[in-house]
C-alpha atoms as a PDB file:
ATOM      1  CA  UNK A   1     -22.022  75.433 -67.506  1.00  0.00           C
ATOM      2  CA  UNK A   2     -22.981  72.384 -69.397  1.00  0.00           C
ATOM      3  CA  UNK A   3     -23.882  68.757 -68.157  1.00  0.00           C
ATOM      4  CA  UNK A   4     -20.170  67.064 -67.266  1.00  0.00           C
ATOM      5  CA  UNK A   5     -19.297  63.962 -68.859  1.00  0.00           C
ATOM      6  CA  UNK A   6     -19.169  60.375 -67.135  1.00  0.00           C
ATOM      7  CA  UNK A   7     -15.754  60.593 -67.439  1.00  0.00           C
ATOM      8  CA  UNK A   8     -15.479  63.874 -65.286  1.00  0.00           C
ATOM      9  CA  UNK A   9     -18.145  63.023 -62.645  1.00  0.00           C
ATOM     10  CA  UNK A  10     -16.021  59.669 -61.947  1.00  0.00           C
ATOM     11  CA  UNK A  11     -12.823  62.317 -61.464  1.00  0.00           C
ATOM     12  CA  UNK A  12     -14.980  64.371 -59.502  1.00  0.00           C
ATOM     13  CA  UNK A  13     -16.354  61.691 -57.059  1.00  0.00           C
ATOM     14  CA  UNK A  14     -12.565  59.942 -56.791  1.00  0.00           C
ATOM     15  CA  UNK A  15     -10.978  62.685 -55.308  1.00  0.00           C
ATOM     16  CA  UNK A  16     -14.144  63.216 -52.756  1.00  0.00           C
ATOM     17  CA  UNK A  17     -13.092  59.920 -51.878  1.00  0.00           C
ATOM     18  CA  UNK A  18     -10.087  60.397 -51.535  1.00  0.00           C
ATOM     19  CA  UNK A  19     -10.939  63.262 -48.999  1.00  0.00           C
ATOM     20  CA  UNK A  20     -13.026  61.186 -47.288  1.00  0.00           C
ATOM     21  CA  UNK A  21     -10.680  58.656 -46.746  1.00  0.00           C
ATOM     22  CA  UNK A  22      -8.215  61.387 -45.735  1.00  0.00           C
ATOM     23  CA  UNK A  23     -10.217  61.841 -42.733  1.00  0.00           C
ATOM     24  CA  UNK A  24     -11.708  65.176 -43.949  1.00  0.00           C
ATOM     25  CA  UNK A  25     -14.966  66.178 -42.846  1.00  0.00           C
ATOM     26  CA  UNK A  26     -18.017  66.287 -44.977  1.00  0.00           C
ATOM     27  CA  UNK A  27     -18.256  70.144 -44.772  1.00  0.00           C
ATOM     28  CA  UNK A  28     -14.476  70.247 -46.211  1.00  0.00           C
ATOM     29  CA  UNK A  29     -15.551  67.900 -48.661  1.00  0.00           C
ATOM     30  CA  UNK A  30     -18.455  70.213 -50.349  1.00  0.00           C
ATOM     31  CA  UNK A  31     -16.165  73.258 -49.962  1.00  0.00           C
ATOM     32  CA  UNK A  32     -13.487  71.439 -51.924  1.00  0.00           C
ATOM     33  CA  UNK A  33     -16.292  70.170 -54.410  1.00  0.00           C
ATOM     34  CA  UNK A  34     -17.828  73.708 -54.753  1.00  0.00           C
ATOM     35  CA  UNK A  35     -14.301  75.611 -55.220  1.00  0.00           C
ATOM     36  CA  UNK A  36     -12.317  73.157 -57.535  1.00  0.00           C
ATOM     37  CA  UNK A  37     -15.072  71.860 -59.644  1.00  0.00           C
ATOM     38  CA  UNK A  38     -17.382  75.391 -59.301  1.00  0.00           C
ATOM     39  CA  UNK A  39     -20.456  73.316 -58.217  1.00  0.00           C
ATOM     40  CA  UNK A  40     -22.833  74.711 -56.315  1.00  0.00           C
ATOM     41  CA  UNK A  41     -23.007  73.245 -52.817  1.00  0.00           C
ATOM     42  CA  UNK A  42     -26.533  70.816 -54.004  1.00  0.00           C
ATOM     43  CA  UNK A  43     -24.679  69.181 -56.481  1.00  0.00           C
ATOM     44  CA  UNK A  44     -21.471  68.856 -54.082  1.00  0.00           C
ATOM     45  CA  UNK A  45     -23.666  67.380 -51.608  1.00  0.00           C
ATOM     46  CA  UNK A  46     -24.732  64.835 -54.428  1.00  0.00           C
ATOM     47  CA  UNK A  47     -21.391  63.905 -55.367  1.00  0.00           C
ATOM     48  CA  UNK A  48     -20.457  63.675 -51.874  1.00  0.00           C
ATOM     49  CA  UNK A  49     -22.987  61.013 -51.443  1.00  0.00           C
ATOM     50  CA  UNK A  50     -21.976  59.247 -54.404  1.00  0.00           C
ATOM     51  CA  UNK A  51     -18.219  59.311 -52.877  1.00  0.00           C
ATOM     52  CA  UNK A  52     -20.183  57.904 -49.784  1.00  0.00           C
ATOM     53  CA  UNK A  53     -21.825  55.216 -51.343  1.00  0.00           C
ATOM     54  CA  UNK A  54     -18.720  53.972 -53.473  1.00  0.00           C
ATOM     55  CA  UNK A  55     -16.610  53.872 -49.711  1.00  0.00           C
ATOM     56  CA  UNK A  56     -19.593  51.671 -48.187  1.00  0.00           C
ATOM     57  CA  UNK A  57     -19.605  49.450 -51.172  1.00  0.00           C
ATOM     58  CA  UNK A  58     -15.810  49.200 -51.236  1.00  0.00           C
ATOM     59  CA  UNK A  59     -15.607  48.303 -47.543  1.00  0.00           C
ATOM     60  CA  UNK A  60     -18.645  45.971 -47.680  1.00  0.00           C
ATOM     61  CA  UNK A  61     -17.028  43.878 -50.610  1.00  0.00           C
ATOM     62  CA  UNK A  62     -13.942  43.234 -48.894  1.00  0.00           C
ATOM     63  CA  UNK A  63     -15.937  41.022 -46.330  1.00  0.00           C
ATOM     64  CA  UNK A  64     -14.493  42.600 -43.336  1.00  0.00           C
ATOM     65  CA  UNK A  65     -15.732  40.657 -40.629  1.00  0.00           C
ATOM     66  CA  UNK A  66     -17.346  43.610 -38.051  1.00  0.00           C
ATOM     67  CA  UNK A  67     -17.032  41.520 -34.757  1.00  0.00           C
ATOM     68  CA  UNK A  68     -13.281  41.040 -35.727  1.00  0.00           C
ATOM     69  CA  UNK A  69     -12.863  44.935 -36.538  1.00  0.00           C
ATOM     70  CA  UNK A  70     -14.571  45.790 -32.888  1.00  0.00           C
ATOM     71  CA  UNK A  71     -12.465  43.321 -31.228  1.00  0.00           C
ATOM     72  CA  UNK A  72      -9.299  44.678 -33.082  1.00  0.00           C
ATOM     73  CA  UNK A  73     -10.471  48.128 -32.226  1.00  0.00           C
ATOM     74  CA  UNK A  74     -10.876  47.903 -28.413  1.00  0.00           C
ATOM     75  CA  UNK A  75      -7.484  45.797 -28.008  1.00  0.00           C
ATOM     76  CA  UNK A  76      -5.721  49.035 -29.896  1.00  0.00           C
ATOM     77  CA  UNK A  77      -7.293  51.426 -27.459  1.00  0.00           C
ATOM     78  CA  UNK A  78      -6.989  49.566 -24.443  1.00  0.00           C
ATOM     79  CA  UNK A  79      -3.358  49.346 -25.534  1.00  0.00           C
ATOM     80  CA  UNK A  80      -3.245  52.681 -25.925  1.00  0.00           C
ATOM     81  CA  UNK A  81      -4.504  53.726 -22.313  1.00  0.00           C
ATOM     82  CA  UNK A  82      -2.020  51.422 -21.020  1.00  0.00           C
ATOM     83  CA  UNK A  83       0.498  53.196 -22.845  1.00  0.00           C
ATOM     84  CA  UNK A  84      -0.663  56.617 -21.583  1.00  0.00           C
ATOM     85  CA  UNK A  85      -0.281  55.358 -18.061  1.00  0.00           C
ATOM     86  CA  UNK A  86       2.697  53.848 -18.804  1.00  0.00           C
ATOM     87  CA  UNK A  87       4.638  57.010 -20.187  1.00  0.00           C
ATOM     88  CA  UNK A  88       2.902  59.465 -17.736  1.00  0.00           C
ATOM     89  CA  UNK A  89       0.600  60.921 -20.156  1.00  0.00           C
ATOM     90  CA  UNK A  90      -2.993  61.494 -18.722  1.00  0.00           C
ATOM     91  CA  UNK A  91      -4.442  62.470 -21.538  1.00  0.00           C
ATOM     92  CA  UNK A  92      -3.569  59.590 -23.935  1.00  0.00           C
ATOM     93  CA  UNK A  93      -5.661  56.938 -21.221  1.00  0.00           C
ATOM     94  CA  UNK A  94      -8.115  59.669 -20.745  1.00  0.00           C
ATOM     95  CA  UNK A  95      -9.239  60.013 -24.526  1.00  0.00           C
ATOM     96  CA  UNK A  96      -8.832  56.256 -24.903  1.00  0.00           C
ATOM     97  CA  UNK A  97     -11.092  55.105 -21.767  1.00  0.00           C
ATOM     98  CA  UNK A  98     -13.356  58.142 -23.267  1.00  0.00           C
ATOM     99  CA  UNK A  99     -13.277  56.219 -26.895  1.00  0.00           C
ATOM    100  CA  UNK A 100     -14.041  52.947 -25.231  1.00  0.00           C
ATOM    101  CA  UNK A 101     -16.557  54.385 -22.768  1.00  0.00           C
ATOM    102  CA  UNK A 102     -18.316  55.770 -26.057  1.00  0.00           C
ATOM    103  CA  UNK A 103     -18.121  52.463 -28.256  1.00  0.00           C
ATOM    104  CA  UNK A 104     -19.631  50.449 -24.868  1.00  0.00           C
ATOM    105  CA  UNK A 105     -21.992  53.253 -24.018  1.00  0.00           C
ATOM    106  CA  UNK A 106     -21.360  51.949 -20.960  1.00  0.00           C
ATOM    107  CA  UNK A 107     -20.486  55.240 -18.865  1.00  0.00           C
ATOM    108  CA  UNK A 108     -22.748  58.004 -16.897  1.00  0.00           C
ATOM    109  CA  UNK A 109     -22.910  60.280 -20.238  1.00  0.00           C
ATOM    110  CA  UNK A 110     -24.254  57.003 -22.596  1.00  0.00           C
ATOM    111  CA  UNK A 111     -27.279  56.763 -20.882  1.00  0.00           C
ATOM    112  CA  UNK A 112     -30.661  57.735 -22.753  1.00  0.00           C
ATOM    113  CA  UNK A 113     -31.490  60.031 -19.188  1.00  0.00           C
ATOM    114  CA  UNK A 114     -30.817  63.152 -20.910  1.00  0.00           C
ATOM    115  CA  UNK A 115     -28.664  65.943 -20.390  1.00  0.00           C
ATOM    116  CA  UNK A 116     -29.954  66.828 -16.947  1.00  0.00           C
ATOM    117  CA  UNK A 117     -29.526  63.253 -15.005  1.00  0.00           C
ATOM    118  CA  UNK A 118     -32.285  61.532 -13.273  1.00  0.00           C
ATOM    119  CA  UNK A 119     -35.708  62.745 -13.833  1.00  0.00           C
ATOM    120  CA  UNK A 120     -38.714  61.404 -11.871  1.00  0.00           C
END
Protein backbone atom coordinates (compact mmCIF):
# COMPACT_ATOMS: atom_id res chain seq x y z
CA UNK A 1 0.00 0.00 0.00
CA UNK A 2 1.29 3.35 -0.95
CA UNK A 3 1.88 6.59 1.20
CA UNK A 4 -1.95 8.18 1.68
CA UNK A 5 -2.52 11.58 0.65
CA UNK A 6 -3.03 14.71 3.05
CA UNK A 7 -6.31 14.68 2.03
CA UNK A 8 -6.98 11.03 3.32
CA UNK A 9 -4.92 11.20 6.56
CA UNK A 10 -7.18 14.39 7.53
CA UNK A 11 -10.38 11.81 6.77
CA UNK A 12 -8.64 9.31 8.64
CA UNK A 13 -7.82 11.36 11.83
CA UNK A 14 -11.61 13.14 11.70
CA UNK A 15 -13.43 10.19 12.21
CA UNK A 16 -10.84 9.02 15.16
CA UNK A 17 -12.09 12.09 16.51
CA UNK A 18 -15.09 11.65 16.13
CA UNK A 19 -14.74 8.28 18.10
CA UNK A 20 -13.07 9.87 20.60
CA UNK A 21 -15.51 12.30 21.20
CA UNK A 22 -18.10 9.50 21.08
CA UNK A 23 -16.74 8.34 24.25
CA UNK A 24 -15.00 5.30 22.66
CA UNK A 25 -12.02 3.97 24.15
CA UNK A 26 -8.60 4.22 22.70
CA UNK A 27 -8.36 0.40 22.11
CA UNK A 28 -11.77 0.74 19.95
CA UNK A 29 -10.25 3.52 18.34
CA UNK A 30 -7.04 1.53 16.81
CA UNK A 31 -9.32 -1.45 16.06
CA UNK A 32 -11.57 0.84 14.04
CA UNK A 33 -8.33 2.52 12.50
CA UNK A 34 -6.72 -0.92 11.72
CA UNK A 35 -10.05 -2.55 10.15
CA UNK A 36 -11.55 0.41 8.07
CA UNK A 37 -8.44 2.03 6.89
CA UNK A 38 -6.21 -1.57 6.92
CA UNK A 39 -3.44 0.12 9.02
CA UNK A 40 -1.49 -1.73 11.01
CA UNK A 41 -2.04 -1.05 14.70
CA UNK A 42 1.62 1.45 14.81
CA UNK A 43 0.29 3.64 12.42
CA UNK A 44 -3.34 3.55 14.14
CA UNK A 45 -1.71 4.39 17.27
CA UNK A 46 -0.12 7.44 15.34
CA UNK A 47 -3.21 8.66 13.97
CA UNK A 48 -4.84 8.17 17.17
CA UNK A 49 -2.48 10.59 18.67
CA UNK A 50 -2.88 12.98 16.02
CA UNK A 51 -6.87 12.72 16.71
CA UNK A 52 -5.59 13.36 20.37
CA UNK A 53 -3.70 16.27 19.79
CA UNK A 54 -6.32 18.04 17.40
CA UNK A 55 -9.15 17.40 20.60
CA UNK A 56 -6.56 19.12 23.13
CA UNK A 57 -5.97 21.93 20.76
CA UNK A 58 -9.67 22.32 19.99
CA UNK A 59 -10.63 22.41 23.68
CA UNK A 60 -7.66 24.61 24.66
CA UNK A 61 -8.67 27.34 21.99
CA UNK A 62 -12.04 27.70 23.15
CA UNK A 63 -10.63 29.24 26.48
CA UNK A 64 -12.64 27.11 28.71
CA UNK A 65 -12.00 28.38 31.97
CA UNK A 66 -10.91 24.89 34.11
CA UNK A 67 -11.91 26.23 37.65
CA UNK A 68 -15.39 27.04 36.07
CA UNK A 69 -15.59 23.42 34.37
CA UNK A 70 -14.65 21.75 38.01
CA UNK A 71 -17.08 23.87 39.71
CA UNK A 72 -19.79 23.05 37.01
CA UNK A 73 -18.78 19.46 37.32
CA UNK A 74 -19.16 18.85 41.09
CA UNK A 75 -22.58 20.93 41.25
CA UNK A 76 -23.89 18.24 38.39
CA UNK A 77 -22.82 15.32 40.52
CA UNK A 78 -23.75 16.50 43.74
CA UNK A 79 -27.09 17.07 42.02
CA UNK A 80 -27.08 13.91 40.89
CA UNK A 81 -26.57 12.07 44.37
CA UNK A 82 -29.29 14.12 45.61
CA UNK A 83 -31.37 12.87 42.97
CA UNK A 84 -30.45 9.22 43.67
CA UNK A 85 -31.55 9.71 47.23
CA UNK A 86 -34.33 11.44 46.25
CA UNK A 87 -35.92 8.72 43.85
CA UNK A 88 -34.69 5.73 46.01
CA UNK A 89 -31.93 4.75 43.84
CA UNK A 90 -28.70 3.77 45.81
CA UNK A 91 -26.69 3.37 43.20
CA UNK A 92 -27.09 6.72 41.36
CA UNK A 93 -25.63 8.66 44.95
CA UNK A 94 -23.29 5.81 45.30
CA UNK A 95 -21.42 6.25 41.84
CA UNK A 96 -21.78 10.01 42.22
CA UNK A 97 -20.22 10.38 45.92
CA UNK A 98 -17.66 7.66 44.28
CA UNK A 99 -17.02 10.32 41.21
CA UNK A 100 -16.65 13.13 43.67
CA UNK A 101 -14.67 11.12 46.21
CA UNK A 102 -12.27 10.41 43.12
CA UNK A 103 -12.05 14.12 41.70
CA UNK A 104 -11.28 15.30 45.68
CA UNK A 105 -9.11 12.31 46.35
CA UNK A 106 -10.36 12.94 49.43
CA UNK A 107 -11.61 9.31 50.54
CA UNK A 108 -9.76 6.11 52.28
CA UNK A 109 -8.90 4.60 48.62
CA UNK A 110 -7.14 8.26 47.35
CA UNK A 111 -4.53 8.03 49.65
CA UNK A 112 -0.83 7.37 48.33
CA UNK A 113 -0.72 4.33 51.40
CA UNK A 114 -0.99 1.68 48.95
CA UNK A 115 -3.17 -1.09 48.40
CA UNK A 116 -2.60 -2.73 51.76
CA UNK A 117 -3.46 0.35 54.30
CA UNK A 118 -1.12 1.57 56.89
CA UNK A 119 2.35 0.39 56.78
CA UNK A 120 4.88 1.17 59.54
Amino acid sequence: MGKATNATMKSRVAALKDLILSCSSNSTCVEHAALESGLSRRQSYRLLKTAWTEVREDVNATGLDRQEMLCWIIHQLMSAAGEGVKHRQPSVTVGACKELDSLHGLGVNSSNRGRHGWRR
